[in-house]
C-alpha atoms as a PDB file:
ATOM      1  CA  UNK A   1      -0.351  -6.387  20.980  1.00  0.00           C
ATOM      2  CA  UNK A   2       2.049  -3.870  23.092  1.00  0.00           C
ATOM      3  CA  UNK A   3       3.659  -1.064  21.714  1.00  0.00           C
ATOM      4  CA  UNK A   4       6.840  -2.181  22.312  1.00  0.00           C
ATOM      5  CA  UNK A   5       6.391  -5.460  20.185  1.00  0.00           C
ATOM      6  CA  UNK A   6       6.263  -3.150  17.480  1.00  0.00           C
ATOM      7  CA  UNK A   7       9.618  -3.601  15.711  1.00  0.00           C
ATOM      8  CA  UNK A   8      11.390  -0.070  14.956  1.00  0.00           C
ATOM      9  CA  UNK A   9      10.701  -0.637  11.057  1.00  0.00           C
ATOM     10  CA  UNK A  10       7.292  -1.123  11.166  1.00  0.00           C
ATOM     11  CA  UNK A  11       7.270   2.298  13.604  1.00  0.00           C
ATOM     12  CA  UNK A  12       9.109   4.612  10.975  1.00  0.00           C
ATOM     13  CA  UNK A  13       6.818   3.552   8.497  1.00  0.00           C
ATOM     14  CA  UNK A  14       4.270   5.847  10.417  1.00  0.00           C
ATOM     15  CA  UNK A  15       4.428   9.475  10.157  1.00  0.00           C
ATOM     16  CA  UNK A  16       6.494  10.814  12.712  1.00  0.00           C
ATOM     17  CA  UNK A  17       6.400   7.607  14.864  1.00  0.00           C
ATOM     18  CA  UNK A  18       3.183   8.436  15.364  1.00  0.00           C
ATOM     19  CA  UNK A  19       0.072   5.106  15.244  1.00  0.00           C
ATOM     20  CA  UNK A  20      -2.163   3.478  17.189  1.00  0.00           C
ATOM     21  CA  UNK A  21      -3.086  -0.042  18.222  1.00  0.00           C
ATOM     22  CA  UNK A  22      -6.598  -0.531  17.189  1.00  0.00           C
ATOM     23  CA  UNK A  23      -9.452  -3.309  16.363  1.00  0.00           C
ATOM     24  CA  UNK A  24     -10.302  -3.949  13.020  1.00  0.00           C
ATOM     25  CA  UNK A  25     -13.468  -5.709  12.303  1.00  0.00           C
ATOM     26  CA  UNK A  26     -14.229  -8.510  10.774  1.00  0.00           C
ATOM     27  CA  UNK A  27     -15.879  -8.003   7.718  1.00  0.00           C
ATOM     28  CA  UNK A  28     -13.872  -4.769   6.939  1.00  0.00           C
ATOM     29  CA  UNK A  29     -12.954  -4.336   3.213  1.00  0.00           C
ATOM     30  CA  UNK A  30      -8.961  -3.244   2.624  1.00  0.00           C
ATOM     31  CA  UNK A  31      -6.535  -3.467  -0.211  1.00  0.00           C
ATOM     32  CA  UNK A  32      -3.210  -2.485  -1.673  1.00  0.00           C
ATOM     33  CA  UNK A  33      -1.480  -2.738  -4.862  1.00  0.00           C
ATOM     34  CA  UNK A  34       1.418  -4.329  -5.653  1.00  0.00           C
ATOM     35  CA  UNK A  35       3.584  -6.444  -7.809  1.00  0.00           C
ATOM     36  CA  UNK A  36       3.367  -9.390  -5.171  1.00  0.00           C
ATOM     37  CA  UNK A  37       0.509 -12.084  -4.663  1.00  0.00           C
ATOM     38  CA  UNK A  38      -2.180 -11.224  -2.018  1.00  0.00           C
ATOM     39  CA  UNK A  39      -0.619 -14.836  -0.544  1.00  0.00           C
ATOM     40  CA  UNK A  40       2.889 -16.111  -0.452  1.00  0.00           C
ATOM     41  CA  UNK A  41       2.866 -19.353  -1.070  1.00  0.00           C
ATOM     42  CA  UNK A  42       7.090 -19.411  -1.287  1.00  0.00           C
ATOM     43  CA  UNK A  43       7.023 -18.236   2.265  1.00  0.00           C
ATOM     44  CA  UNK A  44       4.989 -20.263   3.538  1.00  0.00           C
ATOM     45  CA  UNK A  45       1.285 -18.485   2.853  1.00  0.00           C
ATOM     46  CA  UNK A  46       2.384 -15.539   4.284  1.00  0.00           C
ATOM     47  CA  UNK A  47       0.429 -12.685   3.917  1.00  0.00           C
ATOM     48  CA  UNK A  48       1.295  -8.938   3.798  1.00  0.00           C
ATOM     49  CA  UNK A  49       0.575  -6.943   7.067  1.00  0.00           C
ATOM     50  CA  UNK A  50       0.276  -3.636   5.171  1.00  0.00           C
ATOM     51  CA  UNK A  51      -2.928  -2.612   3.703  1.00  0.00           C
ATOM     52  CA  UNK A  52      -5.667   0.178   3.166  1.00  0.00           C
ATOM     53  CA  UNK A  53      -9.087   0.636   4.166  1.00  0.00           C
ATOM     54  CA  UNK A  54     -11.940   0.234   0.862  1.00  0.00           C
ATOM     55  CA  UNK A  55     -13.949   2.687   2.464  1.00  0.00           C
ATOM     56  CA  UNK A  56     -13.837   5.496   4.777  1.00  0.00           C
ATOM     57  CA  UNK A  57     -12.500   4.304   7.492  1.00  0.00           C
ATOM     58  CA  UNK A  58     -11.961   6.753  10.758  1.00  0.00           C
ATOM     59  CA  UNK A  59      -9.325   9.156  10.204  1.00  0.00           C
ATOM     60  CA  UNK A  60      -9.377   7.973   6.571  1.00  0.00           C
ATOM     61  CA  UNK A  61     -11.917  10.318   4.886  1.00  0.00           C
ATOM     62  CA  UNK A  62     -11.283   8.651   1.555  1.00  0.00           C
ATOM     63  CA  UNK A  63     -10.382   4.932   1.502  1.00  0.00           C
ATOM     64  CA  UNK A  64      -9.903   3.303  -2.281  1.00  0.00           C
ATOM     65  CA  UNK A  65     -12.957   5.018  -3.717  1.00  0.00           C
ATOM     66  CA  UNK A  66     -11.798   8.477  -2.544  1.00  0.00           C
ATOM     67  CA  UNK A  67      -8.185   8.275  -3.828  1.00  0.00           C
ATOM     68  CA  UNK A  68      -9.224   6.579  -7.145  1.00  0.00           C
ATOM     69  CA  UNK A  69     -12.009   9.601  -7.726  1.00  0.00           C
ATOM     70  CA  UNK A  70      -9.264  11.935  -6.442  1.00  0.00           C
ATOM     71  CA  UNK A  71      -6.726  10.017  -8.830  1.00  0.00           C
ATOM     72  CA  UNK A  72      -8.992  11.200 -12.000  1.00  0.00           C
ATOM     73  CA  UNK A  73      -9.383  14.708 -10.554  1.00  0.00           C
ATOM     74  CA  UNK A  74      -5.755  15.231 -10.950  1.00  0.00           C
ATOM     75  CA  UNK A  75      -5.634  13.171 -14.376  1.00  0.00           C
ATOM     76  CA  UNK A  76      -3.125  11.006 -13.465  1.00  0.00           C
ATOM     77  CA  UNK A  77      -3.478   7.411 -12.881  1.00  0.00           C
ATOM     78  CA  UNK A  78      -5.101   5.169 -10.108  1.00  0.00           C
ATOM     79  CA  UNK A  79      -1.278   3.973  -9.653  1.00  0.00           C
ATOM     80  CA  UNK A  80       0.737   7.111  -9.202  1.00  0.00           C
ATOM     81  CA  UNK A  81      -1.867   8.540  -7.012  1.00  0.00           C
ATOM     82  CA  UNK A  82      -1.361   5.566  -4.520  1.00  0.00           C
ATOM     83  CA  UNK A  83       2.010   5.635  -4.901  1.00  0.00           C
ATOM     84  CA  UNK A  84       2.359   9.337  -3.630  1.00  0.00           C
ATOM     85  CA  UNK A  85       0.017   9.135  -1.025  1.00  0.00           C
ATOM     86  CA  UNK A  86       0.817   6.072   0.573  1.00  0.00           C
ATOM     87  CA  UNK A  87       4.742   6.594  -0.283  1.00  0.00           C
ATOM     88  CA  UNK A  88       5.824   3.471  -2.234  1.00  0.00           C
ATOM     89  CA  UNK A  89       9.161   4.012  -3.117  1.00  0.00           C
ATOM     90  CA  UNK A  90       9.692   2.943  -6.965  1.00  0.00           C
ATOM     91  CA  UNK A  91      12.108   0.371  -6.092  1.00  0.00           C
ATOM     92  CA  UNK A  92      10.170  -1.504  -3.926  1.00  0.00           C
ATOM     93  CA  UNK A  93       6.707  -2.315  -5.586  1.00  0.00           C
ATOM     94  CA  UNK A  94       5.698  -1.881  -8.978  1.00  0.00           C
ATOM     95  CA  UNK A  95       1.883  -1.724  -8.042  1.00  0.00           C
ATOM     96  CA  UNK A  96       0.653  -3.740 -10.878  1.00  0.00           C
ATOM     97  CA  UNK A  97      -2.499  -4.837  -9.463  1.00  0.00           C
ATOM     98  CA  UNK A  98      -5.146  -3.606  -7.277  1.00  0.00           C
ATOM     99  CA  UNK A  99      -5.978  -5.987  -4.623  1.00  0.00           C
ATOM    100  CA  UNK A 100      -8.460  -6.282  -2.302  1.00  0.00           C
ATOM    101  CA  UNK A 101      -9.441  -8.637   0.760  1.00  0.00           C
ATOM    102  CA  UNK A 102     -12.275  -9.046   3.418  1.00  0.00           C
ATOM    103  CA  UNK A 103     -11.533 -10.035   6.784  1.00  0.00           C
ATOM    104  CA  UNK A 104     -12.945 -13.328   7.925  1.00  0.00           C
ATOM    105  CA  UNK A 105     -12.453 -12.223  12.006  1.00  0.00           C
ATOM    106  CA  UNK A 106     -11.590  -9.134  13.805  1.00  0.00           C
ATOM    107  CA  UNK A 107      -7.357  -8.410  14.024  1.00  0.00           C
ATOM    108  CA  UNK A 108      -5.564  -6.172  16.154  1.00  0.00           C
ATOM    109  CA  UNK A 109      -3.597  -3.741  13.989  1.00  0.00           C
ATOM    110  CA  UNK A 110      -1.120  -0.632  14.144  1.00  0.00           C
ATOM    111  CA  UNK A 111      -3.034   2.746  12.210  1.00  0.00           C
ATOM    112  CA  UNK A 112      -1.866   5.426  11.305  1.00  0.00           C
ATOM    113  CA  UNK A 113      -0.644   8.041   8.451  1.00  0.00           C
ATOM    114  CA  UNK A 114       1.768   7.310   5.928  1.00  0.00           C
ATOM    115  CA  UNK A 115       5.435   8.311   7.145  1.00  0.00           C
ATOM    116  CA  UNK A 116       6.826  10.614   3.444  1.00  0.00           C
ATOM    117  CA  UNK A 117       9.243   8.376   1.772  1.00  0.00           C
ATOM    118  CA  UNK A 118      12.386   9.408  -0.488  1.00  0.00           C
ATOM    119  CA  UNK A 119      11.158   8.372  -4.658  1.00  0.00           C
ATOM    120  CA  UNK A 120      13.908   5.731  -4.867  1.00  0.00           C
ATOM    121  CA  UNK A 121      15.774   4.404  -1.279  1.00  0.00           C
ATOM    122  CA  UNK A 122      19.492   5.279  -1.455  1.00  0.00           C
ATOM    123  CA  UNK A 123      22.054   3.132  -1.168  1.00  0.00           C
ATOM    124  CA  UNK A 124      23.427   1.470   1.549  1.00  0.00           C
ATOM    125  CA  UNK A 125      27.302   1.514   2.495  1.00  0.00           C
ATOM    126  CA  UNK A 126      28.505  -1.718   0.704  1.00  0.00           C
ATOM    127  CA  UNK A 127      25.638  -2.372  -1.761  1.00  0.00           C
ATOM    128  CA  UNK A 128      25.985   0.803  -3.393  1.00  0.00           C
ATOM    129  CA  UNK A 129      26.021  -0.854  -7.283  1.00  0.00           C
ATOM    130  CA  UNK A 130      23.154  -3.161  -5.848  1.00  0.00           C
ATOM    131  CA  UNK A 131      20.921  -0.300  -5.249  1.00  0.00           C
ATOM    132  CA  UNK A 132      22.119   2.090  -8.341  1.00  0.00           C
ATOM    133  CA  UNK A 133      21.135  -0.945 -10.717  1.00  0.00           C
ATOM    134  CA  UNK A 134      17.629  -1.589  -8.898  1.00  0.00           C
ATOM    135  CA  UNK A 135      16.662   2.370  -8.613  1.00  0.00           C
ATOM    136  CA  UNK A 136      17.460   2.454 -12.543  1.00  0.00           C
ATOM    137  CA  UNK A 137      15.702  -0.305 -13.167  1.00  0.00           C
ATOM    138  CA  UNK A 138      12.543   1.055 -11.718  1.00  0.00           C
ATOM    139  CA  UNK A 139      13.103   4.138 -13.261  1.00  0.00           C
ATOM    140  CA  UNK A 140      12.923   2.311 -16.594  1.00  0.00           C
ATOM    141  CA  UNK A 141       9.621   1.141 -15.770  1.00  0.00           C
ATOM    142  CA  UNK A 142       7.979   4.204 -14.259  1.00  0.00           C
ATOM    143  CA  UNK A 143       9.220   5.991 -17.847  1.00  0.00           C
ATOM    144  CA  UNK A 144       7.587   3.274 -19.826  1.00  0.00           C
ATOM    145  CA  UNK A 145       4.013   3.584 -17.335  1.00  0.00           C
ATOM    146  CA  UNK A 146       4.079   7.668 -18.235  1.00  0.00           C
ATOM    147  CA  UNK A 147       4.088   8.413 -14.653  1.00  0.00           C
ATOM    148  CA  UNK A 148       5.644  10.976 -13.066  1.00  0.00           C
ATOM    149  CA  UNK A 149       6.776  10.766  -9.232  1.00  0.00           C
ATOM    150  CA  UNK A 150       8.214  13.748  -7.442  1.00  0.00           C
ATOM    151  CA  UNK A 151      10.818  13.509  -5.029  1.00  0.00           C
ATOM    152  CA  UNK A 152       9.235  13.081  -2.039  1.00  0.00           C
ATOM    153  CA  UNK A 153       5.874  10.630  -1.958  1.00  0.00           C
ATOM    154  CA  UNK A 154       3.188  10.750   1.077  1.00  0.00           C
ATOM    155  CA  UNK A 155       2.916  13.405   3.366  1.00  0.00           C
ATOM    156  CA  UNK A 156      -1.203  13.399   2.233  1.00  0.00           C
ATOM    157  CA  UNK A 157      -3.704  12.503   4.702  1.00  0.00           C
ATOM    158  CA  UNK A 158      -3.534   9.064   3.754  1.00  0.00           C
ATOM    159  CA  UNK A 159      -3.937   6.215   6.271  1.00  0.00           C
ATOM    160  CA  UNK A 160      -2.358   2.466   6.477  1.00  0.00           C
ATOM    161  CA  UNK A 161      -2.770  -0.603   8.776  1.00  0.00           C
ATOM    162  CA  UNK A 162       0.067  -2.729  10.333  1.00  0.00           C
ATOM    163  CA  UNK A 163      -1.456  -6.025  10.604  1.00  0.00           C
ATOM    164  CA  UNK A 164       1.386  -8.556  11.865  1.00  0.00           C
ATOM    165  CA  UNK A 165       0.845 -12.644  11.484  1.00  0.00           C
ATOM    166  CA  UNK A 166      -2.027 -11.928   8.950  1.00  0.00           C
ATOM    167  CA  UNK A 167      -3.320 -15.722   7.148  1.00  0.00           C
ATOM    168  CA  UNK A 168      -4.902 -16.690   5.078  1.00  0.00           C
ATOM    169  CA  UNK A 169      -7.613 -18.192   6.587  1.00  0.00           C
ATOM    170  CA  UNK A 170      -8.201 -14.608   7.919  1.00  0.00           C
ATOM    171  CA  UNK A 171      -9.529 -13.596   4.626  1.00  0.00           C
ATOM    172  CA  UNK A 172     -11.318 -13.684   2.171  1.00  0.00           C
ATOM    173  CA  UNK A 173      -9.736 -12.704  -1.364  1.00  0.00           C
ATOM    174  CA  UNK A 174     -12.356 -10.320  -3.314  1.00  0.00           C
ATOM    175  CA  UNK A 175     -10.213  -9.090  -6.383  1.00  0.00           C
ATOM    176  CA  UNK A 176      -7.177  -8.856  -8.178  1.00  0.00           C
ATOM    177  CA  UNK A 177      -6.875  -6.309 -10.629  1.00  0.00           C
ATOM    178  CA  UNK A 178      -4.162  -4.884 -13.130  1.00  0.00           C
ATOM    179  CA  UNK A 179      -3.983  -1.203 -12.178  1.00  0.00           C
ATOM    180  CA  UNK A 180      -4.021  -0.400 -15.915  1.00  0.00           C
ATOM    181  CA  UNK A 181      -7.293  -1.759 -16.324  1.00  0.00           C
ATOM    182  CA  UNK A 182      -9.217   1.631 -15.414  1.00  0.00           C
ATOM    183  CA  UNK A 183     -13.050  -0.315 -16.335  1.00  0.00           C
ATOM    184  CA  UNK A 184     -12.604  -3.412 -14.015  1.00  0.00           C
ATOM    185  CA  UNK A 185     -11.172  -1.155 -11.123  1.00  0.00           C
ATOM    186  CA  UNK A 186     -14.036   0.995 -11.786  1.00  0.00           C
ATOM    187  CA  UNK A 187     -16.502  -1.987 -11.576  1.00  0.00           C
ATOM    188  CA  UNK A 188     -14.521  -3.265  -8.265  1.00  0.00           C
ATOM    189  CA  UNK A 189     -14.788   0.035  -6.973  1.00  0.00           C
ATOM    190  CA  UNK A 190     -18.254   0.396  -7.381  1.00  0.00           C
ATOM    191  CA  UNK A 191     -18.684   3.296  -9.666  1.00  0.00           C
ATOM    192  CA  UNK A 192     -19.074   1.370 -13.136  1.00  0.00           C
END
């Protein structure tokens, strides 16, 4: 992989433009959470290039452990600490479930810190209503969770990976877990 078959996107979704093309090995433990299956099968068994180390990983001092101990030192939820630190905005992912994969082989990936995202995007010239109806929408939902999100999310030393034409042959699924289940994320996290 070359820098400059990066797409711009996937470069603005590190802070200030800033990543690195690095080997991940096989073996290595990451996850996300999200609304979405680990594995597309509507598109074809796609599978998400953006994840999270498990564990420390380099730079990343805390990985899943870290940010869900650091999550219950700030007494808020496993959920809204991910979403501020790795910037979800609310209209893009509920993050309903923790999820976590192995990899079966080493991949090449783009690493670096979370670029600071806006709460909710803003709307774009044309789909104005569109957006207004989705951003409410989420807001709905992030009322009914009890969460609160500040304006700005990220801008924490939090870490992602880019991992472009990830299979699924090149993993191994380990767990899927509602976020509101605070035991079995415990358990999955190793500290139950």
């Amino acid at each position: 992989m070359n820098k400059s078959d990066i797409p711009d996107y996937v470069k603005e979704a590190f802070k200030g433009g800033q990543f690195e093309i690095i080997t991940i090995p096989a073996g290595t433990g990451l996850y996300k959470l999200s609304q979405y299956p680990i594995v597309n099968e509507a598109r074809g068994n796609s599978v998400s290039p953006w994840w999270s180390p498990v564990r420390p990983f380099r730079e990343d001092k805390l990985g899943a452990v870290g940010r869900y101990k650091e999550a219950e030192l700030n007494g808020i939820s496993f959920e809204a600490m991910v979403r501020f630190a790795s910037a979800v905005r609310v209209d893009w992912n509920g993050l309903d479930n923790y999820q976590e994969i192995s990899l079966t082989k080493e991949v090449e990936a783009v690493w670096g810190q979370f670029e600071p995202q806006p709460a909710y995007s803003p709307a774009e010239k044309g789909k104005r209503v569109e957006q207004m109806i989705k951003n409410i929408e989420a807001k709905i939902k992030i009322q009914e969770k009890g969460h609160y999100v500040p304006e700005v999310l990220g801008g924490i030393e939090a870490y992602q990976f880019w991992i472009p034409n990830l299979k699924k042959e090149d993993l191994r699924t380990c767990s899927t877990i509602p976020t509101k289940d605070n035991k079995g994320l415990a358990v999955a996290l190793g500290l139950a």
